[in-house]
C-alpha atoms as a PDB file:
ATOM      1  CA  UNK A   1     106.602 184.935  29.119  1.00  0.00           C
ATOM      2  CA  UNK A   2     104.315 187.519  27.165  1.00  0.00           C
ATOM      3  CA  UNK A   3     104.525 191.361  27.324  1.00  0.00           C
ATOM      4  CA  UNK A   4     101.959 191.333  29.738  1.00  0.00           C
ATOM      5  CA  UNK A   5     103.711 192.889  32.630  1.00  0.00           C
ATOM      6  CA  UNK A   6     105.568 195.768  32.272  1.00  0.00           C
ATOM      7  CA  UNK A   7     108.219 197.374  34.558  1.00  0.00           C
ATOM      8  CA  UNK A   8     108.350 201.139  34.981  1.00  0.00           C
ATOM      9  CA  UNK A   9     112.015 202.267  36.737  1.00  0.00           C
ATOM     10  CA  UNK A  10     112.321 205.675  38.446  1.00  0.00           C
ATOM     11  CA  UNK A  11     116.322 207.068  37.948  1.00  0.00           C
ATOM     12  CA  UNK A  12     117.427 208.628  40.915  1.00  0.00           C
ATOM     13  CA  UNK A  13     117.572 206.524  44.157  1.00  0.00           C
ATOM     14  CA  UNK A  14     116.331 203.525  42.034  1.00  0.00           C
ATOM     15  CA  UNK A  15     119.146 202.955  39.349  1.00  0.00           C
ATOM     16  CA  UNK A  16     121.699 204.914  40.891  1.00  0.00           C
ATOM     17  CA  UNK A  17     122.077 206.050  43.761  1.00  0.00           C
ATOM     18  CA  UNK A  18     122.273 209.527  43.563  1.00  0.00           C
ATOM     19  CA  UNK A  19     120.449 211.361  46.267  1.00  0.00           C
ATOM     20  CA  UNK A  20     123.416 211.783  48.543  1.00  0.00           C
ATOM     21  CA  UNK A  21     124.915 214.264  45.585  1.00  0.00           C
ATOM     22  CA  UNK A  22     122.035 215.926  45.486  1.00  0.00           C
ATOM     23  CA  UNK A  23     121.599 216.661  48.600  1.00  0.00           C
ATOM     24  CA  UNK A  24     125.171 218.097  48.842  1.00  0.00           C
ATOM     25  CA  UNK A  25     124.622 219.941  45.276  1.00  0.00           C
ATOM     26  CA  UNK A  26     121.284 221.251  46.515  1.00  0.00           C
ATOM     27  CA  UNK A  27     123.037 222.564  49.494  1.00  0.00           C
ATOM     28  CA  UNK A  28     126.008 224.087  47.703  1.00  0.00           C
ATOM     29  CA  UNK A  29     123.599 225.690  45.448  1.00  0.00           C
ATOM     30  CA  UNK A  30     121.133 227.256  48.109  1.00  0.00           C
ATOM     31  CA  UNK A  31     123.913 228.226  50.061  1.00  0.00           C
ATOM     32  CA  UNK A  32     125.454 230.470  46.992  1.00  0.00           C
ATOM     33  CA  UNK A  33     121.997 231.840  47.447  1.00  0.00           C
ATOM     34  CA  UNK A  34     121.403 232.442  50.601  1.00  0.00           C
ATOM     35  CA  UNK A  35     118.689 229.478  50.764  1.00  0.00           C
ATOM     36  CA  UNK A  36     118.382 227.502  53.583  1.00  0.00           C
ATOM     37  CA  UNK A  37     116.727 223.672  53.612  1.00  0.00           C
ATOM     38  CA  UNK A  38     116.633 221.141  56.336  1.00  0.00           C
ATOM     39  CA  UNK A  39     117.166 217.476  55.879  1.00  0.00           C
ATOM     40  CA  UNK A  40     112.968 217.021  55.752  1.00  0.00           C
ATOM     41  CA  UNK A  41     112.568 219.608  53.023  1.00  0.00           C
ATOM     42  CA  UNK A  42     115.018 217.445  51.138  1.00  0.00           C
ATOM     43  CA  UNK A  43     113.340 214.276  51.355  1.00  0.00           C
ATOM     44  CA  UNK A  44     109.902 215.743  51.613  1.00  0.00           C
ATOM     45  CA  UNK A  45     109.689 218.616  50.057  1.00  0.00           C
ATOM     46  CA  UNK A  46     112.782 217.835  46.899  1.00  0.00           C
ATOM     47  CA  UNK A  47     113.318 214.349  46.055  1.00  0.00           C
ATOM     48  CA  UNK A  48     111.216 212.848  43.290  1.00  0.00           C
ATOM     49  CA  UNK A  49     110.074 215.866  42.382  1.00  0.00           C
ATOM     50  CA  UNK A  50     111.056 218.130  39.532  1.00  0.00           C
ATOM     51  CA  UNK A  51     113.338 221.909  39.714  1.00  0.00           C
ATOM     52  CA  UNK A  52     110.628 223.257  38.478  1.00  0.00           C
ATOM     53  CA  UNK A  53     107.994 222.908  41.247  1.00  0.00           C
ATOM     54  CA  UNK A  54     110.376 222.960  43.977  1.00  0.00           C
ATOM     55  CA  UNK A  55     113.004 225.533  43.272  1.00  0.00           C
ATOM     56  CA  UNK A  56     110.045 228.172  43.278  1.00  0.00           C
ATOM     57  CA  UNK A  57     109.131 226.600  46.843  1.00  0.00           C
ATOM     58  CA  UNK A  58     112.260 228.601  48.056  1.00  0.00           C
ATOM     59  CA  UNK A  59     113.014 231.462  45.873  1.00  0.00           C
ATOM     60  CA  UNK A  60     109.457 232.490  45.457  1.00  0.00           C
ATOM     61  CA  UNK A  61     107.663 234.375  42.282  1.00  0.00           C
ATOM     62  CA  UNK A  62     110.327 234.496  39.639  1.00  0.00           C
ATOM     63  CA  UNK A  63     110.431 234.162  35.896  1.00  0.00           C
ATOM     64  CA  UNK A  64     110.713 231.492  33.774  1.00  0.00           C
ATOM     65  CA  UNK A  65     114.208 232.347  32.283  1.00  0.00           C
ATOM     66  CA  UNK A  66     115.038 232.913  35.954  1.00  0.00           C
ATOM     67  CA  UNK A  67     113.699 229.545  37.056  1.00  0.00           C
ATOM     68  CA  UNK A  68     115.352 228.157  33.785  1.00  0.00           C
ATOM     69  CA  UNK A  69     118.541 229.237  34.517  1.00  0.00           C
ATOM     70  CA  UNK A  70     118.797 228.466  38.724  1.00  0.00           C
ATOM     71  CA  UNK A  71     117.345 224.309  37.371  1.00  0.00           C
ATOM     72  CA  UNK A  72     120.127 224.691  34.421  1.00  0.00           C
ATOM     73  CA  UNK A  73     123.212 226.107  36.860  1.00  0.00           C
ATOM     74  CA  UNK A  74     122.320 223.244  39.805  1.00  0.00           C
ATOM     75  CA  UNK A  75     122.472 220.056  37.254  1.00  0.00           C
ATOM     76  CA  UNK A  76     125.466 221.284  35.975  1.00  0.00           C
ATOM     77  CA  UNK A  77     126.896 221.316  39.552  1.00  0.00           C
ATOM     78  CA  UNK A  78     125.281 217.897  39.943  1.00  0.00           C
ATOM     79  CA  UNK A  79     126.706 216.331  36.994  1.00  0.00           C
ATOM     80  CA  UNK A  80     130.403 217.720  37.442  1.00  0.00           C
ATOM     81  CA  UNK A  81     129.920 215.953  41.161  1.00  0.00           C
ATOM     82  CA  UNK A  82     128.773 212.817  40.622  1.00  0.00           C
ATOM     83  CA  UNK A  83     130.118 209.312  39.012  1.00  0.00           C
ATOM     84  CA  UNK A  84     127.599 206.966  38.219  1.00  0.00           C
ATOM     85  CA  UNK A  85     129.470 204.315  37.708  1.00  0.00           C
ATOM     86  CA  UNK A  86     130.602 204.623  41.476  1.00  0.00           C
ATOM     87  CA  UNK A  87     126.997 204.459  43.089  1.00  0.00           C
ATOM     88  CA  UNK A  88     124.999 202.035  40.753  1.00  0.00           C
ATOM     89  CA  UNK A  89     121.854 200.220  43.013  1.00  0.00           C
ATOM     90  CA  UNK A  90     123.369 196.674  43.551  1.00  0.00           C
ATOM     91  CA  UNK A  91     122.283 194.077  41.360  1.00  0.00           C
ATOM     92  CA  UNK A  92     120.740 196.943  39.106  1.00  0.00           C
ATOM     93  CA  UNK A  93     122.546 195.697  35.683  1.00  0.00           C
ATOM     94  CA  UNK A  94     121.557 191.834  36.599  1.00  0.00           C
ATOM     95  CA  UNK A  95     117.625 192.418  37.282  1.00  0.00           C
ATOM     96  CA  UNK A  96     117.266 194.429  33.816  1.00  0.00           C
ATOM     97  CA  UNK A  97     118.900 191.476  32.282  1.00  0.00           C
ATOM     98  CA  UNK A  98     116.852 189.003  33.948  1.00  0.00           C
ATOM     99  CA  UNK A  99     113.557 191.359  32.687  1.00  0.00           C
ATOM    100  CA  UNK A 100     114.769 191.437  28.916  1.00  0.00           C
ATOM    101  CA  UNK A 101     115.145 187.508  29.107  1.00  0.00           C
ATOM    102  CA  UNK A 102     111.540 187.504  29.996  1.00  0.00           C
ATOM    103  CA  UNK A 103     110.778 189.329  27.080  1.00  0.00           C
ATOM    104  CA  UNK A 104     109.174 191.871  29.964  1.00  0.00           C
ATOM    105  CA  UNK A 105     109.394 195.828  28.172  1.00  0.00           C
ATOM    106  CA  UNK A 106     111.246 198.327  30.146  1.00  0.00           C
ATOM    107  CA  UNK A 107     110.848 202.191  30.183  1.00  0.00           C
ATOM    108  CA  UNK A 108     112.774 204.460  32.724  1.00  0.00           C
ATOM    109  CA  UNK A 109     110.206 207.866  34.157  1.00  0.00           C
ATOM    110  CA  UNK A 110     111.914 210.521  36.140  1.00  0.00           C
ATOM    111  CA  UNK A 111     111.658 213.563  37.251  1.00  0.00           C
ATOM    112  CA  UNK A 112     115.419 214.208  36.368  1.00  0.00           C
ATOM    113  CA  UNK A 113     116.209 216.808  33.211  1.00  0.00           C
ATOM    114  CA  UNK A 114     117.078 214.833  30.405  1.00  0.00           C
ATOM    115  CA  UNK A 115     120.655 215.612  30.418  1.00  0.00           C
ATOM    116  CA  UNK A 116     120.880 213.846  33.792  1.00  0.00           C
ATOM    117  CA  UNK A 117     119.100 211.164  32.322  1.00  0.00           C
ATOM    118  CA  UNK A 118     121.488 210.969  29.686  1.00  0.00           C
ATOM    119  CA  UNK A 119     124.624 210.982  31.368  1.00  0.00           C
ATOM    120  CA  UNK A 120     123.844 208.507  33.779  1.00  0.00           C
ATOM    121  CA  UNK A 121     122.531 206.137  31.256  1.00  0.00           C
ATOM    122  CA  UNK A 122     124.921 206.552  28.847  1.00  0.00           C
ATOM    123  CA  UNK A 123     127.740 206.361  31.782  1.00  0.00           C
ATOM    124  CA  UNK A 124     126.183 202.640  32.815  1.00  0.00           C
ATOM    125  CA  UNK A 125     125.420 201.820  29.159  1.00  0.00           C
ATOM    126  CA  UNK A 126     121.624 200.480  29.994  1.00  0.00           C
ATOM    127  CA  UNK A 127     119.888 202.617  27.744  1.00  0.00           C
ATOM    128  CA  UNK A 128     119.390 200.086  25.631  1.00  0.00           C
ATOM    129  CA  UNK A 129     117.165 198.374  27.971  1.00  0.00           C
ATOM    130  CA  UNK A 130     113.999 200.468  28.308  1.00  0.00           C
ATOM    131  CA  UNK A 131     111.928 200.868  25.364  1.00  0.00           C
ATOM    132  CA  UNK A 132     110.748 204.285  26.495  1.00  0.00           C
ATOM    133  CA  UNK A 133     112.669 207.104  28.398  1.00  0.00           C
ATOM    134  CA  UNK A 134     110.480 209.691  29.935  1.00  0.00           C
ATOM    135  CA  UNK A 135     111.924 212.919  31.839  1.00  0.00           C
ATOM    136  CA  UNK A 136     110.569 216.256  33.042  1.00  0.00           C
ATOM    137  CA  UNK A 137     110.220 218.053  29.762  1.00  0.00           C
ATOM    138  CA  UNK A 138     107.527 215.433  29.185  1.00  0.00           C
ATOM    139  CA  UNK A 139     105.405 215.876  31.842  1.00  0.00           C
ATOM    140  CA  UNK A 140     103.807 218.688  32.905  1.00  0.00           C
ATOM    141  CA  UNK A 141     102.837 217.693  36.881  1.00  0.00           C
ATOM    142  CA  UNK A 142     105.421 216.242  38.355  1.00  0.00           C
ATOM    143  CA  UNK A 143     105.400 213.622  40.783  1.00  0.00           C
ATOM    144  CA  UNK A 144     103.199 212.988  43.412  1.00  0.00           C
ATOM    145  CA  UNK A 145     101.069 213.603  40.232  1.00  0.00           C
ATOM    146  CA  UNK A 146     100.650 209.860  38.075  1.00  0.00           C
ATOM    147  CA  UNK A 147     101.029 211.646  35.178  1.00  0.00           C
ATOM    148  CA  UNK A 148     104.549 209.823  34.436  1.00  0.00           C
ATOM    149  CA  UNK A 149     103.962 207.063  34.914  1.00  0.00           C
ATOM    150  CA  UNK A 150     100.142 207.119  33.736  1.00  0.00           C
ATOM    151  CA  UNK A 151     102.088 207.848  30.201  1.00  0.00           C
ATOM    152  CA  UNK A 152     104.763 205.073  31.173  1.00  0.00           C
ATOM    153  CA  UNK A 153     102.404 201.998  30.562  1.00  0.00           C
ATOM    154  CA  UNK A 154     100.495 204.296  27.717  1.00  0.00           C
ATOM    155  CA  UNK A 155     104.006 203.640  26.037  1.00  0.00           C
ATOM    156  CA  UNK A 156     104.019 200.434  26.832  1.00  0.00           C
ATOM    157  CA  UNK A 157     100.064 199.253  25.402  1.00  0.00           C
ATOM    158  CA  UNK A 158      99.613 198.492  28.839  1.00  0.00           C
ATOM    159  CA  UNK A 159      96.774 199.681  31.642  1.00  0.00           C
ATOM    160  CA  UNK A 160      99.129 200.517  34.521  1.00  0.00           C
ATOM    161  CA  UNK A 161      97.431 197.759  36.557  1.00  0.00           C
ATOM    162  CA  UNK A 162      99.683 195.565  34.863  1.00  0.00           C
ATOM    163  CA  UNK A 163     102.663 197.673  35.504  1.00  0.00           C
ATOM    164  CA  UNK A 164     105.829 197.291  38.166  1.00  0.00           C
ATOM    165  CA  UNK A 165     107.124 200.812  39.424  1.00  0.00           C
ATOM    166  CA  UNK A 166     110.398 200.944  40.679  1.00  0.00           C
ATOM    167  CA  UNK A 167     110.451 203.689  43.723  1.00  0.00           C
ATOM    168  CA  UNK A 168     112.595 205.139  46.532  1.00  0.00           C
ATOM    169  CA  UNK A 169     110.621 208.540  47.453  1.00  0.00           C
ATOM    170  CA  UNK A 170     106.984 209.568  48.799  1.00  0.00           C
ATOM    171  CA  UNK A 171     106.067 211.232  46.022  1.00  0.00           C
ATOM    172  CA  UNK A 172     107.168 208.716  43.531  1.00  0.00           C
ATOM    173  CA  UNK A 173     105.307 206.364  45.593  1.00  0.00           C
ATOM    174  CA  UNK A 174     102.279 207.951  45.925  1.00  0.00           C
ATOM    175  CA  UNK A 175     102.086 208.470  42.135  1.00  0.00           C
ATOM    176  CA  UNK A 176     102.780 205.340  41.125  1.00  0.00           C
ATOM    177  CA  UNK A 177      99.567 204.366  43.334  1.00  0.00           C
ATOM    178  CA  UNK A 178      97.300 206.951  42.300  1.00  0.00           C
ATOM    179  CA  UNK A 179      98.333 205.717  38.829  1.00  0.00           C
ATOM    180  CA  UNK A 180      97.067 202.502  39.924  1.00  0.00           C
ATOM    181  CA  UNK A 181     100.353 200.423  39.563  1.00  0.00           C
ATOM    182  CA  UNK A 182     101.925 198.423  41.621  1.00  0.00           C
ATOM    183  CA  UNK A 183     104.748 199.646  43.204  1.00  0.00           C
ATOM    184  CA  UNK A 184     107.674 198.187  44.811  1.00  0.00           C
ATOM    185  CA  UNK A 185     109.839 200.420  47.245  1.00  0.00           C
ATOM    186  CA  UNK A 186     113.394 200.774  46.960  1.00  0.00           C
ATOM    187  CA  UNK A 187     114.733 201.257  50.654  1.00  0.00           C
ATOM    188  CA  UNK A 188     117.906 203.420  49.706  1.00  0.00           C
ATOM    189  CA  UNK A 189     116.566 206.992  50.605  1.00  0.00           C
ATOM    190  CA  UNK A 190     113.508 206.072  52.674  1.00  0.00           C
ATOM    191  CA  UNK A 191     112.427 203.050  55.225  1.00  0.00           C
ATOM    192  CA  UNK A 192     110.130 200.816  54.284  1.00  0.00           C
ATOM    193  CA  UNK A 193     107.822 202.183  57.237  1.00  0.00           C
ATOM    194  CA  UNK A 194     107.871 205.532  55.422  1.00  0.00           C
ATOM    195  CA  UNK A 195     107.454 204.020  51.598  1.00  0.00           C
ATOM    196  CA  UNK A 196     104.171 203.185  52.848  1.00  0.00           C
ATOM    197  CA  UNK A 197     101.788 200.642  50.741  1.00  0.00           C
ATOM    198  CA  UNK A 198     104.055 198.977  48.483  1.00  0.00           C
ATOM    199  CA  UNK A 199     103.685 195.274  46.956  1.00  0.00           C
ATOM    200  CA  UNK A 200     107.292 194.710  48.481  1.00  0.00           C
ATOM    201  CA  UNK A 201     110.151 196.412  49.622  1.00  0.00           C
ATOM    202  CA  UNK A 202     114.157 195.766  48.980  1.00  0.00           C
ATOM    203  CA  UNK A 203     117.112 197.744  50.025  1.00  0.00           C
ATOM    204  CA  UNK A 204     118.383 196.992  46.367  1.00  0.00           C
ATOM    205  CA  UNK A 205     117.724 194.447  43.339  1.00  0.00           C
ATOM    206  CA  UNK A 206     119.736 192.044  44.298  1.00  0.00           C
ATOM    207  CA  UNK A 207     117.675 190.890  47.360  1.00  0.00           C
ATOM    208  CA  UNK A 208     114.967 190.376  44.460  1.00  0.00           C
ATOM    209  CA  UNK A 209     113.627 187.297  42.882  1.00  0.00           C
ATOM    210  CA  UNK A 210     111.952 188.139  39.917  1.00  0.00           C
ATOM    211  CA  UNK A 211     109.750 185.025  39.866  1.00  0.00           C
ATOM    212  CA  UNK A 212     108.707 185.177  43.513  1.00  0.00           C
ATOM    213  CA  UNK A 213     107.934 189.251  42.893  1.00  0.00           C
ATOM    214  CA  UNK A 214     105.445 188.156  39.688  1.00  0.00           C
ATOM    215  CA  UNK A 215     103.502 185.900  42.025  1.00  0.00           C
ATOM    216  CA  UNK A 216     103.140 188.977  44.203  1.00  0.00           C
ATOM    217  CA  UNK A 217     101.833 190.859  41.600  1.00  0.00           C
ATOM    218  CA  UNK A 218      99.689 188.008  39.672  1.00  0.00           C
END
């Protein structure tokens, strides 16, 4: 097969499944604070987007070196926490596999810091499979914002119309549409009700046959 299709992979919720740490690391962390969030600020108002547009959301005007410092202190937390190894998306591994036998280019875009993206890929060992990795430092709006993975198939020589996003939350939905991709849901931190519009959706990879998703897509 040519390089015609590319496949764009969000980190969190997609590759591993991570948001359950967060959650309780978010939690741990507001609570040394004296921040409270409910269970719908998580998953609207948190996940898939990046510490530096939502930690502002609850502490309000502060510095840079302040916000800086709050992002730095919670990954930390996150990190010590959680094992990636332990809470890979099943059939993860196999599907990027079955994409580099298909000569189909990979590139990973999160709104993760890139120390969380390097730990996690590095603890897997799949770095190796995406010819791009993107993170927040190199975006500037985060997601709902395309900009990710707008640059995502710029990396790739490819309009995003022939792009695959990988995506578990809202926002990373809606800006892998508004980037004008086509995006397939994975069901671990939302329903496919609430993912919306997607080309498909799958609870993980394995449930996925690559051939029968091209044809979708085609």
């Amino acid at each position: 097969m040519s390089t015609s299709i590319g496949a764009i992979f969000d980190m969190d919720g997609v590759i591993v499944h991570s948001n359950p740490a967060h959650e309780e690391t978010i939690i741990e962390f507001c609570e040394k604070y004296d921040r409270d969030v409910s269970d719908e600020f998580l998953r609207n108002n948190i996940f898939g987007r990046t510490n530096k547009e939502w930690i502002p959301e609850l502490f309000g005007d502060i510095t840079g070196d302040t916000l800086a410092s709050y992002a730095d202190e919670k990954e930390a937390m996150f990190r010590e926490r959680f094992d990636p190894s332990s809470a890979m998306i099943d059939g993860i591994v196999s599907f990027l596999d079955q994409l580099k036998e298909k000569s189909i280019p990979c590139v990973l875009a999160t709104s993760a810091p890139g120390a969380n993206a390097d730990y996690i890929l590095d603890a897997l060992n799949i770095r190796s499979h995406f010819k791009t990795i993107l993170d927040s430092s190199h975006v500037n709006l985060g997601k709902p914002e395309p900009e990710v993975y707008l640059k995502a198939a710029k990396s790739l020589n490819l309009p995003p119309s022939q792009c695959i996003v990988f995506e578990d939350s809202l926002a990373g939905v809606e800006a892998g549409r508004r980037a004008g991709a086509h995006v397939v849901g994975i069901t671990s931190t939302h329903t496919s009700e609430e993912l919306g519009d997607c080309v498909a959706t799958y609870e993980n990879f394995s449930e996925i046959d690559l051939d029968e998703l091209l044809e979708l897509i085609d």
